[in-house]
PDB file of N, CA and C in Angstrom:
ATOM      1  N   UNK A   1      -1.917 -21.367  -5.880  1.00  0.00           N
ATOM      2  CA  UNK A   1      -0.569 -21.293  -6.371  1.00  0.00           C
ATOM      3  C   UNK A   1       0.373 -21.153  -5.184  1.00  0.00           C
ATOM      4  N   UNK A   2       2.093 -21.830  -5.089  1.00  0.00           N
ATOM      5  CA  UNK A   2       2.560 -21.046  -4.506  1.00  0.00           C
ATOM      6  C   UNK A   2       3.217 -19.642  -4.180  1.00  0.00           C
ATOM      7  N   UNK A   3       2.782 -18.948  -2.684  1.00  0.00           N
ATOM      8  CA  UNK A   3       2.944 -18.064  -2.355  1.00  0.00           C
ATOM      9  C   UNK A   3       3.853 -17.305  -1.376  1.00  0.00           C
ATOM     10  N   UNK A   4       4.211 -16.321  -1.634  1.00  0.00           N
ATOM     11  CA  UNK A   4       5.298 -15.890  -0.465  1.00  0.00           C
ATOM     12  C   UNK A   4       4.653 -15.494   0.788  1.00  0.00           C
ATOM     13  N   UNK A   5       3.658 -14.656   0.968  1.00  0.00           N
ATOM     14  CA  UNK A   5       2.353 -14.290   2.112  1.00  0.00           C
ATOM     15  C   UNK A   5       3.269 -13.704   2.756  1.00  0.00           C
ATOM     16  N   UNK A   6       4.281 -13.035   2.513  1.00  0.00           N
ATOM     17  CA  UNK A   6       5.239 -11.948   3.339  1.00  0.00           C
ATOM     18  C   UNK A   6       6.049 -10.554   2.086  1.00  0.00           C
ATOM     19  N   UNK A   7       5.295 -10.443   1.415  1.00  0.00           N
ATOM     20  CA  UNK A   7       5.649  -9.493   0.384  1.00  0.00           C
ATOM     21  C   UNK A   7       5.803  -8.009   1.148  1.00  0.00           C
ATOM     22  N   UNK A   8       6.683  -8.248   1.715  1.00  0.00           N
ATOM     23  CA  UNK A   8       6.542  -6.047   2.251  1.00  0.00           C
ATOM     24  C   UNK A   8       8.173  -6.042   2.219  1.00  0.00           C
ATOM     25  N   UNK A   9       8.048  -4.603   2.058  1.00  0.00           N
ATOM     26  CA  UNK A   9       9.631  -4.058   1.759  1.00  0.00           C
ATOM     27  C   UNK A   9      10.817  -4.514   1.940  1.00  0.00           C
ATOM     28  N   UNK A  10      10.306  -4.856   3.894  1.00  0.00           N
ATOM     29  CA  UNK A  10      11.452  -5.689   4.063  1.00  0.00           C
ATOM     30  C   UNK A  10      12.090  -6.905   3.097  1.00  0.00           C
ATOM     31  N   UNK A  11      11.446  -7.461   2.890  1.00  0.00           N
ATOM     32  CA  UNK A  11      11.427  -8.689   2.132  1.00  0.00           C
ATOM     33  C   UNK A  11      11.794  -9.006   0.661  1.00  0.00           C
ATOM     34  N   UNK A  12      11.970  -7.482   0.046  1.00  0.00           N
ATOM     35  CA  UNK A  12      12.477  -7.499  -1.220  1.00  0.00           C
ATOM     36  C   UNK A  12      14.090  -6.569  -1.471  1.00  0.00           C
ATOM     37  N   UNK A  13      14.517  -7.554  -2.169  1.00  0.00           N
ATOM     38  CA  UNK A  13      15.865  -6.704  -2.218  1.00  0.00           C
ATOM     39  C   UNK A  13      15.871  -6.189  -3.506  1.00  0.00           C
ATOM     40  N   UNK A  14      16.941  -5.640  -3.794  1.00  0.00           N
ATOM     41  CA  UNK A  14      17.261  -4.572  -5.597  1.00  0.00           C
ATOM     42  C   UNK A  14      18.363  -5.148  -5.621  1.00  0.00           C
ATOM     43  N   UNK A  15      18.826  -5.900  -6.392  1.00  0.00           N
ATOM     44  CA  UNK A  15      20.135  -6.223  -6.929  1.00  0.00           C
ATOM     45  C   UNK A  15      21.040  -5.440  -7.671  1.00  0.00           C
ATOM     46  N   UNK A  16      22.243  -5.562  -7.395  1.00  0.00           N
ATOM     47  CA  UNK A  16      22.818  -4.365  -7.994  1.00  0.00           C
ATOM     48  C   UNK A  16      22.997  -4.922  -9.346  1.00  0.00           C
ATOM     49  N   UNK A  17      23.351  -4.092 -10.432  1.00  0.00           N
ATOM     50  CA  UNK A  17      23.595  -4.910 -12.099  1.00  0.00           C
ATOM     51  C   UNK A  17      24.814  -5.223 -12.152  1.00  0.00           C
ATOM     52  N   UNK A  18      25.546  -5.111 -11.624  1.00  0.00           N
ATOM     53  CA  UNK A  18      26.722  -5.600 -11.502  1.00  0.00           C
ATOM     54  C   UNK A  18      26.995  -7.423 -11.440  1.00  0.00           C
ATOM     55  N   UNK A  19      26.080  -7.362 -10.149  1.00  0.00           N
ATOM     56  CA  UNK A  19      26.023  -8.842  -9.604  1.00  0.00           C
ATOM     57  C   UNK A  19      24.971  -9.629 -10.038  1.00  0.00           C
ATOM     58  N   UNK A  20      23.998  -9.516 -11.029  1.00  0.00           N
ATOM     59  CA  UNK A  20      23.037 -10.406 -11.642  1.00  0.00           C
ATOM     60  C   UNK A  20      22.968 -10.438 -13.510  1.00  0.00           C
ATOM     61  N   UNK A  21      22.192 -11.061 -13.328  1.00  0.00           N
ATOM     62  CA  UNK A  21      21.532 -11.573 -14.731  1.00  0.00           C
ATOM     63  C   UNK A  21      20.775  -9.855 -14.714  1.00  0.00           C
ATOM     64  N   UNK A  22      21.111  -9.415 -15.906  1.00  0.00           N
ATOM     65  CA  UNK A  22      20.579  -7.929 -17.016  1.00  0.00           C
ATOM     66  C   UNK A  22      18.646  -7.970 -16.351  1.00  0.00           C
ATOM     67  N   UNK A  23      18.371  -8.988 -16.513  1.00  0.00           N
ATOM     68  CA  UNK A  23      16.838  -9.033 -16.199  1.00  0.00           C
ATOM     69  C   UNK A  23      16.220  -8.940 -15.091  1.00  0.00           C
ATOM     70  N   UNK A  24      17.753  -9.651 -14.089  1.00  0.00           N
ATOM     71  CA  UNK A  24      16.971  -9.847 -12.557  1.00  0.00           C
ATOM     72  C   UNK A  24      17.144  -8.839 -11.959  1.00  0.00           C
ATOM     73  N   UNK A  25      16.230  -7.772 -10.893  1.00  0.00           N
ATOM     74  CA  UNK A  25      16.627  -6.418 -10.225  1.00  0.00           C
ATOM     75  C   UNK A  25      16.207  -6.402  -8.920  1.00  0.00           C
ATOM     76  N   UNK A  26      14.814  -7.851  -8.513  1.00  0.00           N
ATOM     77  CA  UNK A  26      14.764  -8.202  -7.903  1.00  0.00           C
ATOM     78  C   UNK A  26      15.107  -9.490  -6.803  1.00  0.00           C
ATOM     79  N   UNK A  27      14.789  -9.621  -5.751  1.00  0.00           N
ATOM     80  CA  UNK A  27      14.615 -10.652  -5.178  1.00  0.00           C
ATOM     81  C   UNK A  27      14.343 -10.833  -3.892  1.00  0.00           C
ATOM     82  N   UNK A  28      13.021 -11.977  -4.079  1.00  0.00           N
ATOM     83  CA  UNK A  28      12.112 -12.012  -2.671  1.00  0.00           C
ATOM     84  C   UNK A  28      13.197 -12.817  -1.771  1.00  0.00           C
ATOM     85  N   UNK A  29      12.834 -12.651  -0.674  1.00  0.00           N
ATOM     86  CA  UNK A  29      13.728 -13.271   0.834  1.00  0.00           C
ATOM     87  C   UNK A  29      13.055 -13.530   2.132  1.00  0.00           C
ATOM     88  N   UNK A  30      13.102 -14.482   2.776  1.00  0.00           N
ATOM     89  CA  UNK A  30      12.441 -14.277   4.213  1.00  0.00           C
ATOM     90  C   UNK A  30      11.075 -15.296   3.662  1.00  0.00           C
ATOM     91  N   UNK A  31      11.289 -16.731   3.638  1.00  0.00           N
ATOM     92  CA  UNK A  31      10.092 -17.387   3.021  1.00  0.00           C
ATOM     93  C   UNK A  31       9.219 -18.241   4.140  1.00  0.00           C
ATOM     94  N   UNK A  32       9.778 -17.839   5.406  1.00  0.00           N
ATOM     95  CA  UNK A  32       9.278 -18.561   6.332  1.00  0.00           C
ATOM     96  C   UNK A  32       7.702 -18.831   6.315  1.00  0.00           C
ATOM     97  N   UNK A  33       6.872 -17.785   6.000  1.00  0.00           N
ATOM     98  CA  UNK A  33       5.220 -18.019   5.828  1.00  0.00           C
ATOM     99  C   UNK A  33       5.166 -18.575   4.396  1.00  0.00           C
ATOM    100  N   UNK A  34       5.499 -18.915   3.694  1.00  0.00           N
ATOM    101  CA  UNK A  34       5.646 -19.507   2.167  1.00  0.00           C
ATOM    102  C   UNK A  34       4.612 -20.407   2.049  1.00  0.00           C
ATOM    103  N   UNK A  35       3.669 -20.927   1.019  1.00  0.00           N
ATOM    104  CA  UNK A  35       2.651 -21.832   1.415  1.00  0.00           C
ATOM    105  C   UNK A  35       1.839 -21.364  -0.336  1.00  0.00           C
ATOM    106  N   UNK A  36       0.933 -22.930  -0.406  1.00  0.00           N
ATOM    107  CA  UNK A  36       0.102 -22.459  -1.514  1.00  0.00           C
ATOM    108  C   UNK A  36      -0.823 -21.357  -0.791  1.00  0.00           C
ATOM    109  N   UNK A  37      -1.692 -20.659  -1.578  1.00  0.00           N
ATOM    110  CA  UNK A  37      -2.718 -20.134  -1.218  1.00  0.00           C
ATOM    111  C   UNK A  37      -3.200 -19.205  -2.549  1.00  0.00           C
ATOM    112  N   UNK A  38      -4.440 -18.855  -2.269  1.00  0.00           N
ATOM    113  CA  UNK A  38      -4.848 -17.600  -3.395  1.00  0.00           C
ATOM    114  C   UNK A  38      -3.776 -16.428  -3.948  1.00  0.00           C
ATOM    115  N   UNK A  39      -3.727 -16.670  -5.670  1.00  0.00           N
ATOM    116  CA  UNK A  39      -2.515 -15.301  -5.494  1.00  0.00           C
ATOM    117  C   UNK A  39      -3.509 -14.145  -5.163  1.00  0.00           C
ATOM    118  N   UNK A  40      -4.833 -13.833  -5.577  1.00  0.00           N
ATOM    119  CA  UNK A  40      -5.190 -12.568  -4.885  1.00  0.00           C
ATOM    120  C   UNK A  40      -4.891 -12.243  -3.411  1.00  0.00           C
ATOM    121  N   UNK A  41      -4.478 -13.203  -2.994  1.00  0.00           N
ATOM    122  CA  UNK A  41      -4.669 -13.160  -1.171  1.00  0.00           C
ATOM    123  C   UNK A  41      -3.304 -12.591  -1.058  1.00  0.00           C
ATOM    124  N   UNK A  42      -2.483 -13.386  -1.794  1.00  0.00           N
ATOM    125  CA  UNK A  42      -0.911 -13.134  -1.732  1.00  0.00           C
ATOM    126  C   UNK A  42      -0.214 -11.203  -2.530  1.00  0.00           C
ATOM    127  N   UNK A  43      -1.357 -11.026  -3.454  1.00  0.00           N
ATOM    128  CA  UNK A  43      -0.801  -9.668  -3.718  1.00  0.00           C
ATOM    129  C   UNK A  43      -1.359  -8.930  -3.125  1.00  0.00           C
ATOM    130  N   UNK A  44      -3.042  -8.766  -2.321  1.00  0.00           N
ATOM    131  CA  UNK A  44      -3.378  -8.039  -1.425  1.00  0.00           C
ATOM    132  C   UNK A  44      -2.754  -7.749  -0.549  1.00  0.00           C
ATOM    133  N   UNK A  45      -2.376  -8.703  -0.019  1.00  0.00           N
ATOM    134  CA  UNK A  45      -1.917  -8.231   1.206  1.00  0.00           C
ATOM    135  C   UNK A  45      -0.503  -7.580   0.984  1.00  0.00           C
ATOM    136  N   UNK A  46       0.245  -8.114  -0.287  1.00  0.00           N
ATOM    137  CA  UNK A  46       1.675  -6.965  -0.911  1.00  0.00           C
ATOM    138  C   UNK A  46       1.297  -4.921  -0.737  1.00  0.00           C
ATOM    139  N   UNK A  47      -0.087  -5.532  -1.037  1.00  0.00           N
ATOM    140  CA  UNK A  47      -1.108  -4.160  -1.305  1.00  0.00           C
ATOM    141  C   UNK A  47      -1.330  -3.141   0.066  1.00  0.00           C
ATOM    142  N   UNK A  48      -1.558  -4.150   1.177  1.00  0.00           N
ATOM    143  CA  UNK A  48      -1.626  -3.289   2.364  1.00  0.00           C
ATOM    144  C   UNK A  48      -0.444  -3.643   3.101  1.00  0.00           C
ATOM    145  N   UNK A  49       0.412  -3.344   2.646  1.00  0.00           N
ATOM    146  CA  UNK A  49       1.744  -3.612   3.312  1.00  0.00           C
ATOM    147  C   UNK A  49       2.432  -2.010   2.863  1.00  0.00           C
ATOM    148  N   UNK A  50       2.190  -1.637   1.612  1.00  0.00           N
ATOM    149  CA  UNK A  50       2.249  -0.547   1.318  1.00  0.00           C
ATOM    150  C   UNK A  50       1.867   0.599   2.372  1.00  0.00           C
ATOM    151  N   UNK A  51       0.641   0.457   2.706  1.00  0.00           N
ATOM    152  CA  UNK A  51       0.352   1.171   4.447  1.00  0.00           C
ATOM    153  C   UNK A  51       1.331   1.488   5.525  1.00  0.00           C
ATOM    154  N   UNK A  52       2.050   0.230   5.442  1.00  0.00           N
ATOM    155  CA  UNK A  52       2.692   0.388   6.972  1.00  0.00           C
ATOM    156  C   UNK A  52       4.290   1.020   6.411  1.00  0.00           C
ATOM    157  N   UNK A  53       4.595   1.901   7.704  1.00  0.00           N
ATOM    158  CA  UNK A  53       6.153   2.542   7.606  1.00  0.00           C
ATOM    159  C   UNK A  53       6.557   1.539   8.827  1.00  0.00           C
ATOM    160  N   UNK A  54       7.516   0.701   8.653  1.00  0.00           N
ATOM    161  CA  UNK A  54       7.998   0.058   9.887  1.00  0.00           C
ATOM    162  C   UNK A  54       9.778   0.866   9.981  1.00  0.00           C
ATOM    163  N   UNK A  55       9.754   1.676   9.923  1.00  0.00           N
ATOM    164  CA  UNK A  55      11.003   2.593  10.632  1.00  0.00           C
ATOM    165  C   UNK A  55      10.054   3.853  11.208  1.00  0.00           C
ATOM    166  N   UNK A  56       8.888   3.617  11.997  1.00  0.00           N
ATOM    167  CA  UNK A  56       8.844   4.593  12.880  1.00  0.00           C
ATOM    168  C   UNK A  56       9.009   4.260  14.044  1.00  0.00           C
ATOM    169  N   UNK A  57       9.726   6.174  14.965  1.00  0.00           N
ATOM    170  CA  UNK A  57      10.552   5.776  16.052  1.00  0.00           C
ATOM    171  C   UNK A  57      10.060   5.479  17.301  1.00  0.00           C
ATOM    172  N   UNK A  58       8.756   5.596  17.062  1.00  0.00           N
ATOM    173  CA  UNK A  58       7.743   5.288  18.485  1.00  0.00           C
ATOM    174  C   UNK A  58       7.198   4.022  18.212  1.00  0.00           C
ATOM    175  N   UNK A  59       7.139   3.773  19.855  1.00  0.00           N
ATOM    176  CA  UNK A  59       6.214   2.582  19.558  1.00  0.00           C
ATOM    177  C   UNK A  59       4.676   2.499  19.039  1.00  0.00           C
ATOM    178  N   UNK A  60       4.409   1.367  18.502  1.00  0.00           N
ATOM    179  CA  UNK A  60       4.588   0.232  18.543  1.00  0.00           C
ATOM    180  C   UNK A  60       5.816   0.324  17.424  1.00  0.00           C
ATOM    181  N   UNK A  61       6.228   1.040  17.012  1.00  0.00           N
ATOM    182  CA  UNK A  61       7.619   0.996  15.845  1.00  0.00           C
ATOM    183  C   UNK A  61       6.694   0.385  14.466  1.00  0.00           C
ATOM    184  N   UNK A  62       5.720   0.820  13.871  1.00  0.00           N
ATOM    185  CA  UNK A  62       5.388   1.037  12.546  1.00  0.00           C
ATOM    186  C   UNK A  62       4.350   2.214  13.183  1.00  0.00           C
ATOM    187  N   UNK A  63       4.019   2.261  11.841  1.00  0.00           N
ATOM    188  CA  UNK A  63       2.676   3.325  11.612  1.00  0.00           C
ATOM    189  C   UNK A  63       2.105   3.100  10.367  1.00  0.00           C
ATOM    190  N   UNK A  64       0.368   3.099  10.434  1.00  0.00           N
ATOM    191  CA  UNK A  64      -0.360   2.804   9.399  1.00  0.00           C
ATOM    192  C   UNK A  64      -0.338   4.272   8.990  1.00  0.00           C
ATOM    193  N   UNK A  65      -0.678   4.205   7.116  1.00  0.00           N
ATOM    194  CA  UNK A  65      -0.521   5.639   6.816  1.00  0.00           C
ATOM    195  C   UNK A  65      -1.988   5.089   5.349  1.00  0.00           C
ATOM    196  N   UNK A  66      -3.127   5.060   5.991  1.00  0.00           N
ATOM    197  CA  UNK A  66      -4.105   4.347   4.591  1.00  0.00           C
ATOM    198  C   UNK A  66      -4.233   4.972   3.595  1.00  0.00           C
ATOM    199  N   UNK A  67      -3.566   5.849   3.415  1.00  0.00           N
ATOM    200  CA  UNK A  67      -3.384   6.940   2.157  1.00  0.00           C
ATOM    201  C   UNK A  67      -1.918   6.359   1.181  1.00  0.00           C
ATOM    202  N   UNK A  68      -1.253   5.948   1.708  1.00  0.00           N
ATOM    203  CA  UNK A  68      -0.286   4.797   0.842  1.00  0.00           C
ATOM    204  C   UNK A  68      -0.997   3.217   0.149  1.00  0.00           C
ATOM    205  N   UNK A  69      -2.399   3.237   0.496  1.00  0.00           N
ATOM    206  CA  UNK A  69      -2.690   1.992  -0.425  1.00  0.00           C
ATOM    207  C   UNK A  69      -2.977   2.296  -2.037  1.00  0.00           C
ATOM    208  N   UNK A  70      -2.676   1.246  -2.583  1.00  0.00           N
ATOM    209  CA  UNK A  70      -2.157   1.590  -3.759  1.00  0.00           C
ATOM    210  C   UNK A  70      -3.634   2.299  -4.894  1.00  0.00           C
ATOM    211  N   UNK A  71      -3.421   3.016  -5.529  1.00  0.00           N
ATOM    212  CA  UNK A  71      -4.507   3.693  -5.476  1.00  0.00           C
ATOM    213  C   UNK A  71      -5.122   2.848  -7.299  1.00  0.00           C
ATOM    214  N   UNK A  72      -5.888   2.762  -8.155  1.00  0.00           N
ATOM    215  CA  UNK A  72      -6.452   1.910  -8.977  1.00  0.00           C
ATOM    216  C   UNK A  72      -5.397   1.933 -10.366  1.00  0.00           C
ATOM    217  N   UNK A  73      -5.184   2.714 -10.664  1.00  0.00           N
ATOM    218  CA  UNK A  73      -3.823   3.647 -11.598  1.00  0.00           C
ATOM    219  C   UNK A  73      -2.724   2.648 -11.250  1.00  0.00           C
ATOM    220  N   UNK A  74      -2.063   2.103 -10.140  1.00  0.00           N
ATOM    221  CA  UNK A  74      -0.630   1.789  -9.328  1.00  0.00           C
ATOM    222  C   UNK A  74      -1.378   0.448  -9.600  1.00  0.00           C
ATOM    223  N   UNK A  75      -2.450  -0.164  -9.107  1.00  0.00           N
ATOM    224  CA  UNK A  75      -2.813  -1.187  -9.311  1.00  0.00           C
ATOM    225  C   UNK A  75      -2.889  -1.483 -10.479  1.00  0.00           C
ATOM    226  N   UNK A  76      -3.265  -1.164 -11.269  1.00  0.00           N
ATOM    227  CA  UNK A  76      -3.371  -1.926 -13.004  1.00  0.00           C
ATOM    228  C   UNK A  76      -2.130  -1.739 -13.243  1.00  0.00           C
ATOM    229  N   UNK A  77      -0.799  -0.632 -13.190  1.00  0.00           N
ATOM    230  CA  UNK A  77       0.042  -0.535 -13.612  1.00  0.00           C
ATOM    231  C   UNK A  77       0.921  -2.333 -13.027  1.00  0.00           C
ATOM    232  N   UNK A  78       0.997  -2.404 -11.626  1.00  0.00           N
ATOM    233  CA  UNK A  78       1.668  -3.641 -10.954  1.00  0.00           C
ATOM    234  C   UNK A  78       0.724  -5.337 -11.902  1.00  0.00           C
ATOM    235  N   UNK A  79      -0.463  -5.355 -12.077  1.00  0.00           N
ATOM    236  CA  UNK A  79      -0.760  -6.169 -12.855  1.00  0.00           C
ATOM    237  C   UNK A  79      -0.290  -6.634 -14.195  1.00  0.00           C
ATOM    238  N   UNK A  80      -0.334  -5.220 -15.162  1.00  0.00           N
ATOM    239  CA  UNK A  80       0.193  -5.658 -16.168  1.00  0.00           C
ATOM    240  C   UNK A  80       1.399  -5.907 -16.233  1.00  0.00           C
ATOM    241  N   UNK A  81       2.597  -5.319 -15.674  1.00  0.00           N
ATOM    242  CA  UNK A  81       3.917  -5.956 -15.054  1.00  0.00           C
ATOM    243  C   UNK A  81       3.767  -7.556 -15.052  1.00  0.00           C
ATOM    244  N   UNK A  82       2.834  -7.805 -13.691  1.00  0.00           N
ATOM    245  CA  UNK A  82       2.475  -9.263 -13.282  1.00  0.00           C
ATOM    246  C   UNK A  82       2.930 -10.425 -14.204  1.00  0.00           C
ATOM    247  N   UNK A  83       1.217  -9.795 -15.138  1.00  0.00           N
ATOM    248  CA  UNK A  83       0.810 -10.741 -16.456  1.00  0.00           C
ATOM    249  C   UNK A  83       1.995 -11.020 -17.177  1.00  0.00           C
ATOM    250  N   UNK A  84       2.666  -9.416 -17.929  1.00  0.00           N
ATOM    251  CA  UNK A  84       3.601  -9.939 -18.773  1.00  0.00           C
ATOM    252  C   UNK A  84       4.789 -10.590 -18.356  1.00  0.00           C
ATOM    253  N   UNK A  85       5.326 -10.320 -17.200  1.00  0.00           N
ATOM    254  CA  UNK A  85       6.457 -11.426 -17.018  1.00  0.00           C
ATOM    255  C   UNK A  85       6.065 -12.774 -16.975  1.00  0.00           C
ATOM    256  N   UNK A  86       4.542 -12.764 -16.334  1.00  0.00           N
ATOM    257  CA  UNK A  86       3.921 -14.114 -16.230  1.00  0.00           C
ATOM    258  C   UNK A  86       3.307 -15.194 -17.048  1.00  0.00           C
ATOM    259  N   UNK A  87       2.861 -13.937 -18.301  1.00  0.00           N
ATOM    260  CA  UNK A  87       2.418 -14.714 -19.400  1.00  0.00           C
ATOM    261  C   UNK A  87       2.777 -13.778 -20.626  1.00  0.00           C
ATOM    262  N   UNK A  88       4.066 -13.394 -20.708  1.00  0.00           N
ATOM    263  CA  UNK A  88       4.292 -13.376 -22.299  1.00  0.00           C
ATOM    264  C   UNK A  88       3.515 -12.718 -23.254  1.00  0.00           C
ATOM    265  N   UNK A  89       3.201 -14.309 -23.468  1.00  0.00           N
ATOM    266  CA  UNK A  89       2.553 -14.660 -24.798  1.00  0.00           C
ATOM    267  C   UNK A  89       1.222 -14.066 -24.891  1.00  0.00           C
ATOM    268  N   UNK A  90       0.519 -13.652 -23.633  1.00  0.00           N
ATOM    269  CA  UNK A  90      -0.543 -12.682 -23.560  1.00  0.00           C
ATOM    270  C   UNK A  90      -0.498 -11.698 -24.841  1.00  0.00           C
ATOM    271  N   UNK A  91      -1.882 -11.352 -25.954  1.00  0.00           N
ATOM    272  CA  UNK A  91      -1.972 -10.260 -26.280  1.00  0.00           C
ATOM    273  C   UNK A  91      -2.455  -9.087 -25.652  1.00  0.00           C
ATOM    274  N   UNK A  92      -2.218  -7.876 -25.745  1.00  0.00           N
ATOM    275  CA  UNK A  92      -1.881  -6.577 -24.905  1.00  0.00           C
ATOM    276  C   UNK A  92      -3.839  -6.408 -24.396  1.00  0.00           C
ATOM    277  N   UNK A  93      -4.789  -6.771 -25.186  1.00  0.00           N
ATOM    278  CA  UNK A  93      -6.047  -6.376 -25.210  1.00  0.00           C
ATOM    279  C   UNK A  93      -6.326  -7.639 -23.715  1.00  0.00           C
ATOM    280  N   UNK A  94      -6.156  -9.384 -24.059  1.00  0.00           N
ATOM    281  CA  UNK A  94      -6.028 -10.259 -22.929  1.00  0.00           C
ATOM    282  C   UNK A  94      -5.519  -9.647 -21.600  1.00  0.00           C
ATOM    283  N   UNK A  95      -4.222  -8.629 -21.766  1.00  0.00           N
ATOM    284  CA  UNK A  95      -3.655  -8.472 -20.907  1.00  0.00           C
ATOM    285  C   UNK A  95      -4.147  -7.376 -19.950  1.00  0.00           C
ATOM    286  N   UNK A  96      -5.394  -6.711 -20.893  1.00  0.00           N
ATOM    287  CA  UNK A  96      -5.815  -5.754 -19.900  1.00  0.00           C
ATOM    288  C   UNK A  96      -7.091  -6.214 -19.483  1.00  0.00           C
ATOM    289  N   UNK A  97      -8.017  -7.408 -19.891  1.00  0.00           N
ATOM    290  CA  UNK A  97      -8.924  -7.753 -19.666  1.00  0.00           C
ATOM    291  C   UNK A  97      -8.498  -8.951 -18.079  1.00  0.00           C
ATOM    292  N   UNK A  98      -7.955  -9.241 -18.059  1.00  0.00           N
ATOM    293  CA  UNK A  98      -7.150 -10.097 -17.093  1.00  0.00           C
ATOM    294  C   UNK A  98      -6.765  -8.754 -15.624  1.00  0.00           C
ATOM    295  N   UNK A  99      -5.992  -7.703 -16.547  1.00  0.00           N
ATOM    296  CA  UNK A  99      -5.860  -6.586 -15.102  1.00  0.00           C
ATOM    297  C   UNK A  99      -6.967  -6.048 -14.550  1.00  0.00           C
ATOM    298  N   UNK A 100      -7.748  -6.040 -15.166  1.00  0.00           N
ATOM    299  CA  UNK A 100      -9.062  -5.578 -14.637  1.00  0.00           C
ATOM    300  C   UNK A 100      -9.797  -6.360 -13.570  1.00  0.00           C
ATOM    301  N   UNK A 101      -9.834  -8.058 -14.009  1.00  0.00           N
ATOM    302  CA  UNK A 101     -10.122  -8.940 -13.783  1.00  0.00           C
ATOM    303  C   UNK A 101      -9.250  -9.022 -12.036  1.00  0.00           C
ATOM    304  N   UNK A 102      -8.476  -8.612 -12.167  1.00  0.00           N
ATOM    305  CA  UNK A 102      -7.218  -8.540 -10.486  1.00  0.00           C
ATOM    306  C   UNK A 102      -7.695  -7.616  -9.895  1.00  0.00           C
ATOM    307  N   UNK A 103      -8.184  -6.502 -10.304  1.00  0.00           N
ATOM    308  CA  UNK A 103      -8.758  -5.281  -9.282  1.00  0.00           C
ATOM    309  C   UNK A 103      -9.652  -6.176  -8.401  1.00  0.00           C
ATOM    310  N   UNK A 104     -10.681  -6.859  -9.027  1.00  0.00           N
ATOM    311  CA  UNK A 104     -11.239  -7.429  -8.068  1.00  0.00           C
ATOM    312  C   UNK A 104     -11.083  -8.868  -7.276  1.00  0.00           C
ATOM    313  N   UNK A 105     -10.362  -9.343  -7.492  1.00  0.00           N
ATOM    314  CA  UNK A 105      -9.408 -10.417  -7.117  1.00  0.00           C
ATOM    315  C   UNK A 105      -8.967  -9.812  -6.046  1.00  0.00           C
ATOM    316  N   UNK A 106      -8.205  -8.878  -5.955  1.00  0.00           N
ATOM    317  CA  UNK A 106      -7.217  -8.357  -5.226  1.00  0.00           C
ATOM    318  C   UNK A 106      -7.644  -7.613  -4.015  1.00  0.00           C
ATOM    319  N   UNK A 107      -8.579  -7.260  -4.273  1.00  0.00           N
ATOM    320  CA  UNK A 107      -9.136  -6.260  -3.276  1.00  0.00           C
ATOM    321  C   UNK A 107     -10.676  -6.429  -2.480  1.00  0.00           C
ATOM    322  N   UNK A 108     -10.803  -7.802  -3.209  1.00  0.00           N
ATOM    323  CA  UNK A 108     -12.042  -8.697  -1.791  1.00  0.00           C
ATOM    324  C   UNK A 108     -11.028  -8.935  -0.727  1.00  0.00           C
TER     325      UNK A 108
END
């Protein structure tokens, strides 16, 4: 599918409600690595991006913190999000057989 392959903080903005559509709150930016590829590949790595603080004041100016990866709870919660914006029409039982189905997708 296509992918953004740059999903970290930087890269997502919050829209204010003022200035969008009621639904939209996000939006991705910065598509320079953009490309098909695996979406597991593409939300993993959303996944260990969570790790890094890039406003620390020493160098190298981030810091890994592996206790910020998303823990299995945060993960099914961001899936079913996924699914339903992604598929709707999913029933809720599909929709958890499918999140389950991403734990391991996601985390080879």
């Amino acid at each position: 599918m296509f992918c953004h392959n740059d999903v970290q903080e930087g890269n997502i903005l919050l829209l204010s409600a003022r200035s969008t559509h009621p639904t939209d709150k996000l939006m991705l930016i910065d598509f320079e690595y953009s490309s098909y590829n695996y979406r597991g590949f593409d939300i993993g790595n959303h996944f260990c991006e969570w790790v890094y603080n890039y406003q620390h004041d020493e160098w190298p100016f981030y810091k890994a913190e592996l206790s910020n990866y998303p823990n299995r709870q945060q993960q099914l919660h961001f899936f079913h999000s996924y699914l339903l914006e992604n598929s709707p029409e999913l029933k809720e039982e599909d929709r958890h057989i499918q999140a389950e189905a991403m734990v391991i997708e996601v985390n080879r």
